[in-house]
N, C-alpha and C. Protein backbone atom coordinates (compact mmCIF):
# COMPACT_ATOMS: atom_id res chain seq x y z
N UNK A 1 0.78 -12.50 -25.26
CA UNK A 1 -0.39 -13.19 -24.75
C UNK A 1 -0.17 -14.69 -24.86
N UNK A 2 0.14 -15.38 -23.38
CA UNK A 2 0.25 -16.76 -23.90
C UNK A 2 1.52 -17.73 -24.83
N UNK A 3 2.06 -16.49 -25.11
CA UNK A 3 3.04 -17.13 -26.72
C UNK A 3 2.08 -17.88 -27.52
N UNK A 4 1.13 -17.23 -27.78
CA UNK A 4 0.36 -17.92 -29.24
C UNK A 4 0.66 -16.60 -30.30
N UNK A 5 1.61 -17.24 -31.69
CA UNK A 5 1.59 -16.33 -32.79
C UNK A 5 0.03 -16.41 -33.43
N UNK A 6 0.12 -15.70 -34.33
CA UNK A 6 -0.97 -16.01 -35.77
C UNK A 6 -0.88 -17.30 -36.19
N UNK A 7 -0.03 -17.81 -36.40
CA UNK A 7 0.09 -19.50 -37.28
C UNK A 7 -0.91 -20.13 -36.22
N UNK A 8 -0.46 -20.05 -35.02
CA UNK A 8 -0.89 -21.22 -33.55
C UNK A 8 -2.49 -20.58 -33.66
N UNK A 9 -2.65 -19.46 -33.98
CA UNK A 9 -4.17 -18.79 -33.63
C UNK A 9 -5.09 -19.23 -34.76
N UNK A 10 -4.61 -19.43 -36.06
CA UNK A 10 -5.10 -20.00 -37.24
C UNK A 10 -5.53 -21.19 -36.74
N UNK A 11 -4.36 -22.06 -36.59
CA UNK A 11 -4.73 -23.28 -36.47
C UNK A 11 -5.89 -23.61 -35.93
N UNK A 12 -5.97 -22.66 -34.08
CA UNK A 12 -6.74 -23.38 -33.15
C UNK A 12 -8.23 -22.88 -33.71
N UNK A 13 -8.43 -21.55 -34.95
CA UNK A 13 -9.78 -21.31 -35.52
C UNK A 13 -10.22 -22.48 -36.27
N UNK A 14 -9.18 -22.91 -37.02
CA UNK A 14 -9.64 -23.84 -37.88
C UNK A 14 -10.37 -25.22 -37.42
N UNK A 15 -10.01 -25.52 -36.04
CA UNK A 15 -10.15 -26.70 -35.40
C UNK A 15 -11.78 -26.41 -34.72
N UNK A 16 -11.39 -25.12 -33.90
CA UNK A 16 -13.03 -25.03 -33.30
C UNK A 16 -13.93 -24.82 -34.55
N UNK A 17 -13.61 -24.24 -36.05
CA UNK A 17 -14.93 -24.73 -36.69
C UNK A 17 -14.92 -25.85 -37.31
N UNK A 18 -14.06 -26.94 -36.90
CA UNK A 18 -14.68 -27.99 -37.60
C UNK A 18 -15.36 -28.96 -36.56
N UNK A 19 -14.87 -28.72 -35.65
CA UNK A 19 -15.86 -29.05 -34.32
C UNK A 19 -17.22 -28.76 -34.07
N UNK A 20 -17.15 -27.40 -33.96
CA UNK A 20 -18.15 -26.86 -33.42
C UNK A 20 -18.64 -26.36 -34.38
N UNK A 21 -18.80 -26.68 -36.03
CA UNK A 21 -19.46 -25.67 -37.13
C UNK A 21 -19.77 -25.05 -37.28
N UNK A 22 -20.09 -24.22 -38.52
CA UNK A 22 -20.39 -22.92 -38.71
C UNK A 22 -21.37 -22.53 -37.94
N UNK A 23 -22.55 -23.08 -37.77
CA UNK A 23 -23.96 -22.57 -37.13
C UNK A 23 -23.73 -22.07 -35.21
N UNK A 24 -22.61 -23.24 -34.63
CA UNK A 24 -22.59 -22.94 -33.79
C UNK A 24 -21.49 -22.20 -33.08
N UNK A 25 -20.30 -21.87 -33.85
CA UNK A 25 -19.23 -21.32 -33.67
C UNK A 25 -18.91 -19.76 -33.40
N UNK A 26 -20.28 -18.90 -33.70
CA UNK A 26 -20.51 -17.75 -33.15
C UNK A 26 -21.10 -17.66 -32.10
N UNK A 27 -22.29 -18.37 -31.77
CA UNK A 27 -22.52 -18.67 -30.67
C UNK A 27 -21.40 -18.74 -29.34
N UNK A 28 -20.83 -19.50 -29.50
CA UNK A 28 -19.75 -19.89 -28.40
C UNK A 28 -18.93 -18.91 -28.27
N UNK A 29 -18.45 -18.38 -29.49
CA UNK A 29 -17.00 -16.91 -29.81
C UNK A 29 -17.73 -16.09 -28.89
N UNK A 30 -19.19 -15.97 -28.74
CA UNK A 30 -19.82 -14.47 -28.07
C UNK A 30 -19.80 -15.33 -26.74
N UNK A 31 -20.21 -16.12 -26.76
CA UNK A 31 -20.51 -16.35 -24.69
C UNK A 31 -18.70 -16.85 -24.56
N UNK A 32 -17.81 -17.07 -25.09
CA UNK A 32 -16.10 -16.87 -24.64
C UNK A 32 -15.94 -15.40 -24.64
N UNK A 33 -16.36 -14.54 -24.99
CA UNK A 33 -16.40 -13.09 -24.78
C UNK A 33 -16.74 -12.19 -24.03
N UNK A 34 -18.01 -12.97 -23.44
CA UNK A 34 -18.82 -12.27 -22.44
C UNK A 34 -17.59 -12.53 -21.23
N UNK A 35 -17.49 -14.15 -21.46
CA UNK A 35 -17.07 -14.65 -20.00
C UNK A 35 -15.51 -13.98 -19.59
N UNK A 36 -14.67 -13.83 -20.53
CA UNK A 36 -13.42 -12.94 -20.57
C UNK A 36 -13.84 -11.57 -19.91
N UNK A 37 -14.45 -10.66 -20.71
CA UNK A 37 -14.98 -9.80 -20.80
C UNK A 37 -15.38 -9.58 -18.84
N UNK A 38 -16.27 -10.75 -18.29
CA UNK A 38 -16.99 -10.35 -16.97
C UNK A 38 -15.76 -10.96 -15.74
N UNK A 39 -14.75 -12.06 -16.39
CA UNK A 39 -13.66 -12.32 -16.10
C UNK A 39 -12.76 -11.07 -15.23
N UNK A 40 -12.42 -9.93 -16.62
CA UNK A 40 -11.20 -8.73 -16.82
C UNK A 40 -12.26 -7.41 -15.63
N UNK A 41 -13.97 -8.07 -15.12
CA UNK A 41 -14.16 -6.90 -14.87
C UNK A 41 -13.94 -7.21 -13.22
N UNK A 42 -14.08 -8.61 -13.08
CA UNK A 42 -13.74 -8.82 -11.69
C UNK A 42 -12.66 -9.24 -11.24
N UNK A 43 -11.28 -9.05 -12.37
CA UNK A 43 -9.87 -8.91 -11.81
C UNK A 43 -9.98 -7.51 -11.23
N UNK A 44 -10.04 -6.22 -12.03
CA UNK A 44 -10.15 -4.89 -12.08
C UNK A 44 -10.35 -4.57 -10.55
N UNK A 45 -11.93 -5.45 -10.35
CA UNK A 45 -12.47 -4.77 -8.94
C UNK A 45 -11.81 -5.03 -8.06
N UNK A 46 -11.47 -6.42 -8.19
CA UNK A 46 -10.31 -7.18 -6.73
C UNK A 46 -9.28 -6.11 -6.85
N UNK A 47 -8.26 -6.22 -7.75
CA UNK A 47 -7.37 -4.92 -8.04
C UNK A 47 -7.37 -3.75 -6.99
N UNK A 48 -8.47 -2.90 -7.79
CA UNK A 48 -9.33 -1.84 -7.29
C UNK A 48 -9.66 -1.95 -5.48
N UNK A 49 -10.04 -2.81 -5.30
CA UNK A 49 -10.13 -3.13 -3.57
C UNK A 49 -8.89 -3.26 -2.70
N UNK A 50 -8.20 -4.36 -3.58
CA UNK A 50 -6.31 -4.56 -2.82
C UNK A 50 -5.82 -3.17 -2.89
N UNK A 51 -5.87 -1.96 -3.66
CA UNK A 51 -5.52 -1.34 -3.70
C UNK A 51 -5.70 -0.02 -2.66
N UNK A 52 -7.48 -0.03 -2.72
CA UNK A 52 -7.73 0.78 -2.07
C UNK A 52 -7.35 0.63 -0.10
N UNK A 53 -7.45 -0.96 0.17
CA UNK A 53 -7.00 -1.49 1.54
C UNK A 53 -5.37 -1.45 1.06
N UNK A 54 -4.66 -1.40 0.35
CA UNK A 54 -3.12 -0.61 1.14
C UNK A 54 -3.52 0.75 1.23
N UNK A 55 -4.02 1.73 0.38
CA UNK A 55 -3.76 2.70 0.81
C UNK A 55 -4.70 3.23 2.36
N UNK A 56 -4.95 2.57 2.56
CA UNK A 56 -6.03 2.55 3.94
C UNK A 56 -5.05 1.92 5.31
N UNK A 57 -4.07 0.58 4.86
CA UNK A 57 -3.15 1.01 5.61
C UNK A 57 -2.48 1.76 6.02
N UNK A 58 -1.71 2.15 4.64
CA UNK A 58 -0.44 3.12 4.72
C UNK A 58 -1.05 4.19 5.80
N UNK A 59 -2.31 4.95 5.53
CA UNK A 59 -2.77 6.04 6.39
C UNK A 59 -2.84 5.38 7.67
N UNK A 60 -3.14 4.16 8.26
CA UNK A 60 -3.06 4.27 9.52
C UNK A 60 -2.15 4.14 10.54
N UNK A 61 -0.93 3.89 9.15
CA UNK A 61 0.40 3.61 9.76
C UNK A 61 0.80 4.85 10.04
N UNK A 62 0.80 5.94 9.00
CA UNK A 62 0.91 7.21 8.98
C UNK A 62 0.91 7.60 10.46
N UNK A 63 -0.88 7.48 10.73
CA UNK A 63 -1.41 8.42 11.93
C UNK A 63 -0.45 7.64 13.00
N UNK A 64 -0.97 5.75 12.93
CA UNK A 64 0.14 6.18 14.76
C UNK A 64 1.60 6.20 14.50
N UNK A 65 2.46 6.58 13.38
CA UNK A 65 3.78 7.37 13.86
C UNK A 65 3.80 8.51 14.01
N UNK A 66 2.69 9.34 13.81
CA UNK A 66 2.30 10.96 13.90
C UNK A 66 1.98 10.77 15.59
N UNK A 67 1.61 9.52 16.10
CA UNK A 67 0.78 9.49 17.46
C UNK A 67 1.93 9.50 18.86
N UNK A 68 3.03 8.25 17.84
CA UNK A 68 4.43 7.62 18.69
C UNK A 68 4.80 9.09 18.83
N UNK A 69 5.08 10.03 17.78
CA UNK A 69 6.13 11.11 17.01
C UNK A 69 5.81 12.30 18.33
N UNK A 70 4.19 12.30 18.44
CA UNK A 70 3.55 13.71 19.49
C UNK A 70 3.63 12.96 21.13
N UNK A 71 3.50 11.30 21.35
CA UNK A 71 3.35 11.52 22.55
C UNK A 71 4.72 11.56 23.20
N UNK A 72 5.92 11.21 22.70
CA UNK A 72 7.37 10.97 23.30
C UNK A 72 7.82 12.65 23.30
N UNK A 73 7.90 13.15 24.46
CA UNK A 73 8.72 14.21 24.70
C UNK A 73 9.78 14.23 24.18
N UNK A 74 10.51 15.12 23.74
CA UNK A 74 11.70 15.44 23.40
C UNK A 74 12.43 15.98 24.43
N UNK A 75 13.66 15.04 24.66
CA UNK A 75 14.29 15.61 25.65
C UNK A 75 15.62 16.62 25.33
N UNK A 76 15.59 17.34 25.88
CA UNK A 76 16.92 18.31 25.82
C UNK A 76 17.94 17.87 26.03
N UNK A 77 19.18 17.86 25.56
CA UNK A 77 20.36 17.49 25.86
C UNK A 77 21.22 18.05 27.23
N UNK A 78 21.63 17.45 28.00
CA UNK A 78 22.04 18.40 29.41
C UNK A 78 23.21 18.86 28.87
N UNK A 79 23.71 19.11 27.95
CA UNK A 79 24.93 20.10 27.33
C UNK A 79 24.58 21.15 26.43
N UNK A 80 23.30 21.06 26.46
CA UNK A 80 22.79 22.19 25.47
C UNK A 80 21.66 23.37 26.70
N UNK A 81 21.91 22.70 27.66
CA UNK A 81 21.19 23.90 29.20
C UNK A 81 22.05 24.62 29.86
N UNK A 82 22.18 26.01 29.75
CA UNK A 82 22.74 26.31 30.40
C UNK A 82 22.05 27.38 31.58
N UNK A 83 22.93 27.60 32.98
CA UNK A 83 22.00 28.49 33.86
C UNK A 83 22.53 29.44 33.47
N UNK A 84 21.62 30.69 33.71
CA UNK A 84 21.64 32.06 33.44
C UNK A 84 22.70 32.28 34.66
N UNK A 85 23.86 33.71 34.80
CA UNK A 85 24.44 33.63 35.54
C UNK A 85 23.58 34.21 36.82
N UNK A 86 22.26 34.42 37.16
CA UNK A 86 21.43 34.42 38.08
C UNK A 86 21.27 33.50 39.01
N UNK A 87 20.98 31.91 38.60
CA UNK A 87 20.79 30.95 38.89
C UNK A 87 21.96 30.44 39.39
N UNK A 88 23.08 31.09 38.68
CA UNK A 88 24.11 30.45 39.43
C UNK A 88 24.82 31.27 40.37
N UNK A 89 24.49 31.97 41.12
CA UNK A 89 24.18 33.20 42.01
C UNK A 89 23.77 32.43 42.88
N UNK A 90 22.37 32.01 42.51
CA UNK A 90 21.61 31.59 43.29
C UNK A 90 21.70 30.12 44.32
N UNK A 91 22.09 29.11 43.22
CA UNK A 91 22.98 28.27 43.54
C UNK A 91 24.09 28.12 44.71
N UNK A 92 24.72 28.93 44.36
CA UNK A 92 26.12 29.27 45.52
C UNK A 92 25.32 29.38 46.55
N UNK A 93 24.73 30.30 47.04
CA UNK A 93 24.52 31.13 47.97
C UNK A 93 23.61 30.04 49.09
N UNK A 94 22.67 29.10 48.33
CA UNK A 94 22.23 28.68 48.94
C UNK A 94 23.19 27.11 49.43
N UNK A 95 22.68 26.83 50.90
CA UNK A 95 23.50 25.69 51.08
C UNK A 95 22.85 24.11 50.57
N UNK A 96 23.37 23.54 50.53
CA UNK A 96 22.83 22.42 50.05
C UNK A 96 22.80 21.36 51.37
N UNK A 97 21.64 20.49 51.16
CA UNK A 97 21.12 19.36 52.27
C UNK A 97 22.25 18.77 53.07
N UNK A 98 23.39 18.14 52.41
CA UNK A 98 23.96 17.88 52.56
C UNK A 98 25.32 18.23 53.68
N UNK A 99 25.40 19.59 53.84
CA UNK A 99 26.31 20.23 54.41
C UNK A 99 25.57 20.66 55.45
N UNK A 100 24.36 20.41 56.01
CA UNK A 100 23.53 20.56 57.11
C UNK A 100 23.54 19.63 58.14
């Protein structure tokens, strides 16, 4: 915390009560407490919020590569089609545009 040992933490007690004396030195210890205290609760929430908006990204990144992933057809490889030997029957037989 800080690099303050015990020796450095002594010291700086000893100083705020001779400052701020006995009568009023609890006083202050409790409202530096509160304010820490209401400090640690509104790191937490910010925290708590940054956190909850990534994971609110991440999901919408999610959905449109689920969106890219469904609308791109997958194409077949033309070395992985082959015609049934029907088709290629069929093929022959008929003439093509070309030879007309």
């Amino acid at each position: 915390m800080f690099g303050i040992g015990v020796p450095e933490l002594l010291v700086i007690l000893v100083v705020a009560l001779l400052v701020l004396g006995p009568q009023r030195l609890p006083e202050v210890a409790k409202a530096l407490g509160k304010a820490l205290a209401e400090f640690r609760r509104a790191t937490s929430d910010l925290s708590e919020e940054l956190g909850n908006a990534k994971i609110m990204l991440e999901e919408e990144v999610r959905q449109a590569e689920r969106k890219t992933h469904t609308a791109q057809p997958q194409a077949i490889p033309p070395a992985t089609v082959s015609a049934t030997p029907q088709e290629k029957q069929e093929k022959k037989e008929t003439p093509s545009r070309e030879s007309q």
